[in-house]
PDB file of N, CA and C in Angstrom:
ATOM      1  N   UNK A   1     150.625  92.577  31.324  1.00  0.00           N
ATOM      2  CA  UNK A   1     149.839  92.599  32.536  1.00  0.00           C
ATOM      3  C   UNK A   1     148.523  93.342  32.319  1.00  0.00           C
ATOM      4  N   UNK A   2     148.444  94.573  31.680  1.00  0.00           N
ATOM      5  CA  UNK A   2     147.156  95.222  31.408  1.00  0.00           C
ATOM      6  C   UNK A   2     146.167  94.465  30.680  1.00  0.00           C
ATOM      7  N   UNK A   3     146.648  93.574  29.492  1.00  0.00           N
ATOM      8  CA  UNK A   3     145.957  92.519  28.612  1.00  0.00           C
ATOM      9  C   UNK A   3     144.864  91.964  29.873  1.00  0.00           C
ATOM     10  N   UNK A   4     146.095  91.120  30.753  1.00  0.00           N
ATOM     11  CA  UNK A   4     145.186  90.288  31.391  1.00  0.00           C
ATOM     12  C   UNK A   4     144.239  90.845  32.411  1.00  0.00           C
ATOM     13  N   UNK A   5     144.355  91.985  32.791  1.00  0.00           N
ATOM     14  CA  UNK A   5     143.425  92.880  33.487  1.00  0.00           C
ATOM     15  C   UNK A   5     141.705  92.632  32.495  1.00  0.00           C
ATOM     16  N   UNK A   6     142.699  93.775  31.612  1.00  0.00           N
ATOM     17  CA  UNK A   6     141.075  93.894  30.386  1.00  0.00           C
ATOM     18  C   UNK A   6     140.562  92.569  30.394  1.00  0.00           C
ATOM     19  N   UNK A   7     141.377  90.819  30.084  1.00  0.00           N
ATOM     20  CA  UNK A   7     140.770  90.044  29.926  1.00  0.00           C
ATOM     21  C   UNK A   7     139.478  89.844  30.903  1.00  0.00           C
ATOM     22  N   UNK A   8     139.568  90.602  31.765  1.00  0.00           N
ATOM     23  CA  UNK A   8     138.414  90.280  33.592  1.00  0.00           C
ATOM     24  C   UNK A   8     137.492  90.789  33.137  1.00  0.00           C
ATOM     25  N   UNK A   9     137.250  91.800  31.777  1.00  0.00           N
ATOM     26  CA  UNK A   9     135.967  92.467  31.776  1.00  0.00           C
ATOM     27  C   UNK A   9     135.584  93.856  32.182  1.00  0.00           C
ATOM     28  N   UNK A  10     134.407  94.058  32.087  1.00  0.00           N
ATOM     29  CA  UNK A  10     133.569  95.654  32.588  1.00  0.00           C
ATOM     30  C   UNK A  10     134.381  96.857  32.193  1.00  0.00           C
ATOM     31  N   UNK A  11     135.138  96.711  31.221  1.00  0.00           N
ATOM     32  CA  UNK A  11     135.948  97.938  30.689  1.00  0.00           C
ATOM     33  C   UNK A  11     135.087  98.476  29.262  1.00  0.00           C
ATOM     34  N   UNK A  12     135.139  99.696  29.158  1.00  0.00           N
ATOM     35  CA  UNK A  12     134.122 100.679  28.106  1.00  0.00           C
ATOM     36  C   UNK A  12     135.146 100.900  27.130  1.00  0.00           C
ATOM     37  N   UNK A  13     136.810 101.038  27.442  1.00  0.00           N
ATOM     38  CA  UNK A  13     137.635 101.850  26.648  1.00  0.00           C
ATOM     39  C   UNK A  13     138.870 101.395  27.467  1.00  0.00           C
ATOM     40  N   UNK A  14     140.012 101.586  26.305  1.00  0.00           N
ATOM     41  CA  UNK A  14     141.507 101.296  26.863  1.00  0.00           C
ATOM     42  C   UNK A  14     142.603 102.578  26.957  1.00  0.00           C
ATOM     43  N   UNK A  15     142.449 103.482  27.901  1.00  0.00           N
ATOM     44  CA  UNK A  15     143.159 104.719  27.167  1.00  0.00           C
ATOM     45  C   UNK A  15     144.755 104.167  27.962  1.00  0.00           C
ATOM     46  N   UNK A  16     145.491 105.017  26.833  1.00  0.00           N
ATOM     47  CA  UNK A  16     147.075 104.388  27.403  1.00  0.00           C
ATOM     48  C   UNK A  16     147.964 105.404  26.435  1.00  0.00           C
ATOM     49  N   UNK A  17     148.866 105.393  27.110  1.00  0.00           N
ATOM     50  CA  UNK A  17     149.615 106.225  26.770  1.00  0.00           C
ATOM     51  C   UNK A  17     151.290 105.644  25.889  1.00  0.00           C
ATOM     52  N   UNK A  18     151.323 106.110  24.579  1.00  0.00           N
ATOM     53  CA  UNK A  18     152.678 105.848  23.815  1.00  0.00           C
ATOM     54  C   UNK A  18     153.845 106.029  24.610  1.00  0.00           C
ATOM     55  N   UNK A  19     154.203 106.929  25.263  1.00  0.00           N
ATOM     56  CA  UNK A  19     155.735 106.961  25.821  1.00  0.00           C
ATOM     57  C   UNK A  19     155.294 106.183  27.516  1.00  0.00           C
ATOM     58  N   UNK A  20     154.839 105.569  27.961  1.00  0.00           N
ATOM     59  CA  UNK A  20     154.718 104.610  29.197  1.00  0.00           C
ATOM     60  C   UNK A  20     155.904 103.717  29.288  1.00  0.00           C
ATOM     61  N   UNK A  21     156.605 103.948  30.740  1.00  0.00           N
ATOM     62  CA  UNK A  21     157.440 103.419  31.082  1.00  0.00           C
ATOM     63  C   UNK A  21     157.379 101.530  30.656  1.00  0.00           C
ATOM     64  N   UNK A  22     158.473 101.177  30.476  1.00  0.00           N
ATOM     65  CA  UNK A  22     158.849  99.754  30.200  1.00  0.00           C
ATOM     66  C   UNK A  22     158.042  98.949  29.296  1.00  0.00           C
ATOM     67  N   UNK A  23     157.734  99.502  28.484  1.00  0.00           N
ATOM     68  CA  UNK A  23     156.953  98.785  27.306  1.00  0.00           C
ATOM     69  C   UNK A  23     157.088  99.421  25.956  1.00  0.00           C
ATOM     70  N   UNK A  24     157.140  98.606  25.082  1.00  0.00           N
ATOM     71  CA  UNK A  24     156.695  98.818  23.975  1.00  0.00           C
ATOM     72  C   UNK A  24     155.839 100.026  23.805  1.00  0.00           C
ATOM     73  N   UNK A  25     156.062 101.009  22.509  1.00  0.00           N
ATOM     74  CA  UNK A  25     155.087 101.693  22.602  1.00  0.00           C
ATOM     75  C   UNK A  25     153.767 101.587  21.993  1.00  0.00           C
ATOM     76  N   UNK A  26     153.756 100.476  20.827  1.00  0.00           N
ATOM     77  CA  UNK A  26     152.088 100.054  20.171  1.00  0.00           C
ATOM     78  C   UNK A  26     151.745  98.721  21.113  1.00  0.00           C
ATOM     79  N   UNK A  27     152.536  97.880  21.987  1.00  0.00           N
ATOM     80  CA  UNK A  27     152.038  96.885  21.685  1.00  0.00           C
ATOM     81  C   UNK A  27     150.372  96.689  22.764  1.00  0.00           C
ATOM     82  N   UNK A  28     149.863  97.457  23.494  1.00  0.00           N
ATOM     83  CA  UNK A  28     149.339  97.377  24.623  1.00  0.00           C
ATOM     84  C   UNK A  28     147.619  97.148  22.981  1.00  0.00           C
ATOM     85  N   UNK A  29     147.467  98.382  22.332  1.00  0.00           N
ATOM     86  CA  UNK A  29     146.925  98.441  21.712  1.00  0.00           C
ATOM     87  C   UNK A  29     146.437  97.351  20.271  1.00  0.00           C
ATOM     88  N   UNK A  30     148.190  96.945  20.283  1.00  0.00           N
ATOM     89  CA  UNK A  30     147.848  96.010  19.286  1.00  0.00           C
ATOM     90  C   UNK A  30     147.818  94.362  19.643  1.00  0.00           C
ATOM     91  N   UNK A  31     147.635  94.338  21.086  1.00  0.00           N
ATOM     92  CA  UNK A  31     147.556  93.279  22.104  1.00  0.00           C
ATOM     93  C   UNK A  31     145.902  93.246  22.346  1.00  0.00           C
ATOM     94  N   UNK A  32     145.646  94.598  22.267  1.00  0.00           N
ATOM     95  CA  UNK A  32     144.016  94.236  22.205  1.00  0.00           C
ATOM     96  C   UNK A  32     143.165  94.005  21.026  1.00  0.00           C
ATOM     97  N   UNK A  33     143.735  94.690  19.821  1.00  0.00           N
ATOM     98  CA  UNK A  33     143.323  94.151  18.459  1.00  0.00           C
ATOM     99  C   UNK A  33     143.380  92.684  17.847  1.00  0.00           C
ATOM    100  N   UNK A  34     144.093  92.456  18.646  1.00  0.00           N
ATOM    101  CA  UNK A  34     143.930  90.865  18.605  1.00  0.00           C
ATOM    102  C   UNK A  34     143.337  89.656  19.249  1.00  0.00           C
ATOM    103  N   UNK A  35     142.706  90.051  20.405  1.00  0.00           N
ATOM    104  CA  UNK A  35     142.053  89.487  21.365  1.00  0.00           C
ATOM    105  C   UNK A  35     140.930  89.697  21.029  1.00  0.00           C
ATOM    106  N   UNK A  36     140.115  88.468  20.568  1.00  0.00           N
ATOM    107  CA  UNK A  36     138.470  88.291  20.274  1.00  0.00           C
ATOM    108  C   UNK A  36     137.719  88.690  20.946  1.00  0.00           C
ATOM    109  N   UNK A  37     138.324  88.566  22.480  1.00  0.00           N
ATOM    110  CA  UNK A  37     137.775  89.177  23.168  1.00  0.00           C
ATOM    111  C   UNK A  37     137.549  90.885  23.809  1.00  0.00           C
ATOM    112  N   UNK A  38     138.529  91.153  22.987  1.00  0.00           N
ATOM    113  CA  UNK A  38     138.645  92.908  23.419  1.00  0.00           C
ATOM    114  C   UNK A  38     138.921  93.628  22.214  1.00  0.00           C
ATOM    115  N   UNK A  39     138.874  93.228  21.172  1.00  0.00           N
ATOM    116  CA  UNK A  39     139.362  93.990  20.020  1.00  0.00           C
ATOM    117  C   UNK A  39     137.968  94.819  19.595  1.00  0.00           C
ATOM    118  N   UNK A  40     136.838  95.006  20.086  1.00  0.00           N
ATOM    119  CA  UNK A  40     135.779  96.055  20.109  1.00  0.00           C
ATOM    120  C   UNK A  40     136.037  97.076  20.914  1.00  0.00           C
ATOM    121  N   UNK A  41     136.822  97.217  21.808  1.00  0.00           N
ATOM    122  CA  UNK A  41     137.249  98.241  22.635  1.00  0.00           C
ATOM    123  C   UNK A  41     138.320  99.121  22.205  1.00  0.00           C
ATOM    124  N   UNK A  42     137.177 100.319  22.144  1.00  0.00           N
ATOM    125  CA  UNK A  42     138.190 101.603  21.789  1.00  0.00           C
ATOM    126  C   UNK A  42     139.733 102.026  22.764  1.00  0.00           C
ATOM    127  N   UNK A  43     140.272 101.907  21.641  1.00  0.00           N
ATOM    128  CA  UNK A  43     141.896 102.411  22.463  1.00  0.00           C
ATOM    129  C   UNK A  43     142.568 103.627  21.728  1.00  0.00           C
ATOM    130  N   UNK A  44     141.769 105.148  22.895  1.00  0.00           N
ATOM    131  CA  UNK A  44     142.690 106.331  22.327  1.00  0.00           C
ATOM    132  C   UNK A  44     143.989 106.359  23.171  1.00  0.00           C
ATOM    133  N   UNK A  45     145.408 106.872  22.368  1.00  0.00           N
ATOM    134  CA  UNK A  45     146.288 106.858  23.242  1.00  0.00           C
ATOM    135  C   UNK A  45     146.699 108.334  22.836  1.00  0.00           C
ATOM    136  N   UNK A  46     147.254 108.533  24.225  1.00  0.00           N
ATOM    137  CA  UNK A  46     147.907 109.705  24.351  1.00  0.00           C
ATOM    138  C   UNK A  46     149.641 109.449  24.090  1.00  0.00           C
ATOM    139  N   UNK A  47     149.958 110.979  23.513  1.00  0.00           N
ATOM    140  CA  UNK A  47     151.145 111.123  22.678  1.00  0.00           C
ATOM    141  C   UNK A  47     152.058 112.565  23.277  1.00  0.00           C
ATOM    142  N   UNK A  48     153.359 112.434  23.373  1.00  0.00           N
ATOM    143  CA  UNK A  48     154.019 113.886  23.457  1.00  0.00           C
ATOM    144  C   UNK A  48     154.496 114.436  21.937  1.00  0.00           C
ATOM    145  N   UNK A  49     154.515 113.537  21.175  1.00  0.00           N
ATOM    146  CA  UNK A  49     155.135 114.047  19.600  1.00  0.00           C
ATOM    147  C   UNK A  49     153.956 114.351  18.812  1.00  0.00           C
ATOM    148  N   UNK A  50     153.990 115.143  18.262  1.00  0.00           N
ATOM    149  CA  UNK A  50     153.069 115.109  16.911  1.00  0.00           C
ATOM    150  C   UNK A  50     153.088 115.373  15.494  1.00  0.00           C
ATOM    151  N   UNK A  51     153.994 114.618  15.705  1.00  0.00           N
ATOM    152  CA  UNK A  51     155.009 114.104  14.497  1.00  0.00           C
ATOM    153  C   UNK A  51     154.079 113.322  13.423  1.00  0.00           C
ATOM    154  N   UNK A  52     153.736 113.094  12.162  1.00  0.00           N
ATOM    155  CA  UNK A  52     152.697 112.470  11.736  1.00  0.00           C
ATOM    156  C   UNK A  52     153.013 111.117  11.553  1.00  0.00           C
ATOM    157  N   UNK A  53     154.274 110.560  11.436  1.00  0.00           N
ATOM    158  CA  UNK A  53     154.774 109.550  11.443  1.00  0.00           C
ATOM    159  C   UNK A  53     154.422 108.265  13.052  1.00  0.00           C
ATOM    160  N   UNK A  54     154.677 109.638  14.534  1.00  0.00           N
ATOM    161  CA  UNK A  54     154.518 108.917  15.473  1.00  0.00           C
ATOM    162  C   UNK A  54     152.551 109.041  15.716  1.00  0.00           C
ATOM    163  N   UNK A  55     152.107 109.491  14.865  1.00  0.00           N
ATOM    164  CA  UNK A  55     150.458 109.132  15.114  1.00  0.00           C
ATOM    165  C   UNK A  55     149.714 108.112  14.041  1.00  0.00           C
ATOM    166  N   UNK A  56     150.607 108.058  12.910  1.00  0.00           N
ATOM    167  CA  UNK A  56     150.250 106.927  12.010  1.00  0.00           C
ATOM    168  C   UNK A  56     150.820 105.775  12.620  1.00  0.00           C
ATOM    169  N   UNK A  57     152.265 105.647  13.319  1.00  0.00           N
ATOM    170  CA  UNK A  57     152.374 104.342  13.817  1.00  0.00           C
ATOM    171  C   UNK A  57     151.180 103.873  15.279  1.00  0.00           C
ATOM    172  N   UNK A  58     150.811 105.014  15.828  1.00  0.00           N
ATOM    173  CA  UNK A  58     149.542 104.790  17.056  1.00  0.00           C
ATOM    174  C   UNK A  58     148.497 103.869  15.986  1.00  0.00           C
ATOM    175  N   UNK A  59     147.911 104.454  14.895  1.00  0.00           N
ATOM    176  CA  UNK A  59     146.995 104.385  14.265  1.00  0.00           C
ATOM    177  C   UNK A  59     147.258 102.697  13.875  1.00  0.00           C
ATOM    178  N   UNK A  60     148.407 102.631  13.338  1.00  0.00           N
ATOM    179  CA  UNK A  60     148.292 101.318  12.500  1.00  0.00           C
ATOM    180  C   UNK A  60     148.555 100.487  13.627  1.00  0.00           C
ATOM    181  N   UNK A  61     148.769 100.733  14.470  1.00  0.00           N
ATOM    182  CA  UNK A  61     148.835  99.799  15.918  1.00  0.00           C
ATOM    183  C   UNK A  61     147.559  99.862  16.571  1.00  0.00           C
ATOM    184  N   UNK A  62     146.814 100.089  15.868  1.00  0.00           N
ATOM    185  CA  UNK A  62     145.084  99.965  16.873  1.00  0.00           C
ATOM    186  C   UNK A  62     144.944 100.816  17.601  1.00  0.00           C
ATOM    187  N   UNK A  63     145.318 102.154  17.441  1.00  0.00           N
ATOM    188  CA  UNK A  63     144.622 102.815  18.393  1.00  0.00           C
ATOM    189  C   UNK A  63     143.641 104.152  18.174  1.00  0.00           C
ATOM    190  N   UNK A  64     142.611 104.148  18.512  1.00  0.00           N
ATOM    191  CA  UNK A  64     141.528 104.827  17.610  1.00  0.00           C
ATOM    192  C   UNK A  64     141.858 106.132  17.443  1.00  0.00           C
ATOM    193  N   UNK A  65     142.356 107.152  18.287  1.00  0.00           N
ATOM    194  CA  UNK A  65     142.615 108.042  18.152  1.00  0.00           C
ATOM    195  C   UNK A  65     143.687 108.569  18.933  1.00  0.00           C
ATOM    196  N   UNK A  66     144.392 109.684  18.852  1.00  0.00           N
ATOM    197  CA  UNK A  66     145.632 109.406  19.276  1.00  0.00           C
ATOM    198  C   UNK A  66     145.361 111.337  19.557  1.00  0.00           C
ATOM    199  N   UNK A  67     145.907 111.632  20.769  1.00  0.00           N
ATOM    200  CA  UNK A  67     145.807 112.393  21.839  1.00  0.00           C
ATOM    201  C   UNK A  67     146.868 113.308  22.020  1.00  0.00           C
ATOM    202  N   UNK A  68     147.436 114.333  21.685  1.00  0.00           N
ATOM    203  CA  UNK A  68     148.661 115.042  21.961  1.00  0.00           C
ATOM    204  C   UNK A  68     148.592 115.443  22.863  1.00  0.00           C
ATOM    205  N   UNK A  69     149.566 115.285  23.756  1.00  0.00           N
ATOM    206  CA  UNK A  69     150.018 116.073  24.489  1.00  0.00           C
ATOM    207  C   UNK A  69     150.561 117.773  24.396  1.00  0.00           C
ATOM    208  N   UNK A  70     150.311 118.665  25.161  1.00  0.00           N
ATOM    209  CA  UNK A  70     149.648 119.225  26.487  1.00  0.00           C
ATOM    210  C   UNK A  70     148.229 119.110  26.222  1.00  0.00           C
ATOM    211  N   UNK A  71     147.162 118.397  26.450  1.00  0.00           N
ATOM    212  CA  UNK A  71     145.620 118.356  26.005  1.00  0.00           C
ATOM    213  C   UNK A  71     144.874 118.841  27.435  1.00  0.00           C
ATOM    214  N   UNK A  72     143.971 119.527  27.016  1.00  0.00           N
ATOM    215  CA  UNK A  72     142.816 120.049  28.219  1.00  0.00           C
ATOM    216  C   UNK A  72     141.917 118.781  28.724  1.00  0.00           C
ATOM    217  N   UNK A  73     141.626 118.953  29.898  1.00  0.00           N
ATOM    218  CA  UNK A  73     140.019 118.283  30.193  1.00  0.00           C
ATOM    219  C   UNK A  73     139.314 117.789  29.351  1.00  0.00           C
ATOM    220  N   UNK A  74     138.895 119.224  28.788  1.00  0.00           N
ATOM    221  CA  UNK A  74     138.001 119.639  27.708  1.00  0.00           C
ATOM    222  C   UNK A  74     138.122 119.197  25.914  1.00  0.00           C
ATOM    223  N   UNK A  75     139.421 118.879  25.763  1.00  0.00           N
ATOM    224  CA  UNK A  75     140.071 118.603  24.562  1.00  0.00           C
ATOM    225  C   UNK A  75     140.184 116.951  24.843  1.00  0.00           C
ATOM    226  N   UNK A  76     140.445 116.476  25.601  1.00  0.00           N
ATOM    227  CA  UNK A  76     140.458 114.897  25.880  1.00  0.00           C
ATOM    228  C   UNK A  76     139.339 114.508  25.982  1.00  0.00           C
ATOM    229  N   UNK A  77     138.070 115.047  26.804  1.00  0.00           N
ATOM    230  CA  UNK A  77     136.648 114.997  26.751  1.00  0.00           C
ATOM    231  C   UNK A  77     136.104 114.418  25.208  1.00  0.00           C
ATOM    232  N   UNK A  78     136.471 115.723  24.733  1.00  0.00           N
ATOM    233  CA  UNK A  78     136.102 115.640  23.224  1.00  0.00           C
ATOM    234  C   UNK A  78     136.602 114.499  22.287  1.00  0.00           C
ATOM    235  N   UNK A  79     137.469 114.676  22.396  1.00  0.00           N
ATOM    236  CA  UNK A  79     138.256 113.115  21.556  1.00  0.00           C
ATOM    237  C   UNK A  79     137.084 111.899  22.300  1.00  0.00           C
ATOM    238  N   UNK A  80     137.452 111.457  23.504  1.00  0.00           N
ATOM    239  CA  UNK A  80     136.505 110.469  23.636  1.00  0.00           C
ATOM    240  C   UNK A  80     135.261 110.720  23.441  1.00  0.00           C
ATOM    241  N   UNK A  81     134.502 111.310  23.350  1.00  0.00           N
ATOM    242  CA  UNK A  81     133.656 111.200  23.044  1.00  0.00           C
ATOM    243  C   UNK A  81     132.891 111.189  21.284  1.00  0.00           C
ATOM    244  N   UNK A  82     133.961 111.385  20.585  1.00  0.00           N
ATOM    245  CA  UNK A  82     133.575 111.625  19.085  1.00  0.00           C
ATOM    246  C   UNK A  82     133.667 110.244  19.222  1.00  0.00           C
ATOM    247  N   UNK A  83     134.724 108.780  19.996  1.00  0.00           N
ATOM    248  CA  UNK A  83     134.957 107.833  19.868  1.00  0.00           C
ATOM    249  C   UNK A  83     133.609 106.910  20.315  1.00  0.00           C
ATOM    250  N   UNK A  84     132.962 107.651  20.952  1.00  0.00           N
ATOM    251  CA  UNK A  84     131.573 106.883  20.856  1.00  0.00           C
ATOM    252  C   UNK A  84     130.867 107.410  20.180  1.00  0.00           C
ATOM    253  N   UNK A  85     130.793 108.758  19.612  1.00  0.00           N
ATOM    254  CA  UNK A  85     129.709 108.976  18.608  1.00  0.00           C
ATOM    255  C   UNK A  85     129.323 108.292  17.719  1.00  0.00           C
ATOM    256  N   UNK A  86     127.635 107.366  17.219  1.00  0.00           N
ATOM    257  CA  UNK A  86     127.619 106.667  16.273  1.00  0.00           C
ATOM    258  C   UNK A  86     127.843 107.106  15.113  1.00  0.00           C
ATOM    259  N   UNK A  87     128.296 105.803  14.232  1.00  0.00           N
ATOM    260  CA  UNK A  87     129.300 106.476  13.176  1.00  0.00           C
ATOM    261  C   UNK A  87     127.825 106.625  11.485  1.00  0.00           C
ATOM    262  N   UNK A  88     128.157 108.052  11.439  1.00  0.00           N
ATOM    263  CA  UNK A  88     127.150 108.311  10.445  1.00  0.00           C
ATOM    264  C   UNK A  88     126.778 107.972   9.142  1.00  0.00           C
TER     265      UNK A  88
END
């Protein structure tokens, strides 16, 4: 259902979260890596483990950066925004 949302457009970024009720936990991300049409859109997801195993599977599932949980304002701020920083 979120796919076909994003498919409508005017979205900057996909943030979503790994442990989200009734789904899969990569597939939202790797549903947009595949869509010609949305696979330019950054997808950081947020995480309760930080386990390196459960942020490499975020990673290899498309998702740009991956978010631990308990994160600040200020600490989530930051992540997105390094995700638009042009890349040097």
């Amino acid at each position: 259902m979120a796919a076909l949302c994003l498919q409508r457009g005017g979205f900057d970024l996909v943030a979503t979260d790994r442990n989200r009720s009734g789904r899969q936990r990569i597939d939202l991300p790797a549903a947009v890596r595949v869509d010609s049409g949305l696979c330019a859109l950054p997808v950081p997801m947020a995480t309760a483990g930080s386990r390196r195993e459960q942020i490499m599977e975020a990673a290899l599932g498309g998702a740009e950066a991956c978010i631990v949980k308990r994160f600040t304002a200020q600490g989530l701020a930051e992540k997105i925004n390094r995700i638009f920083e042009p890349a040097a």
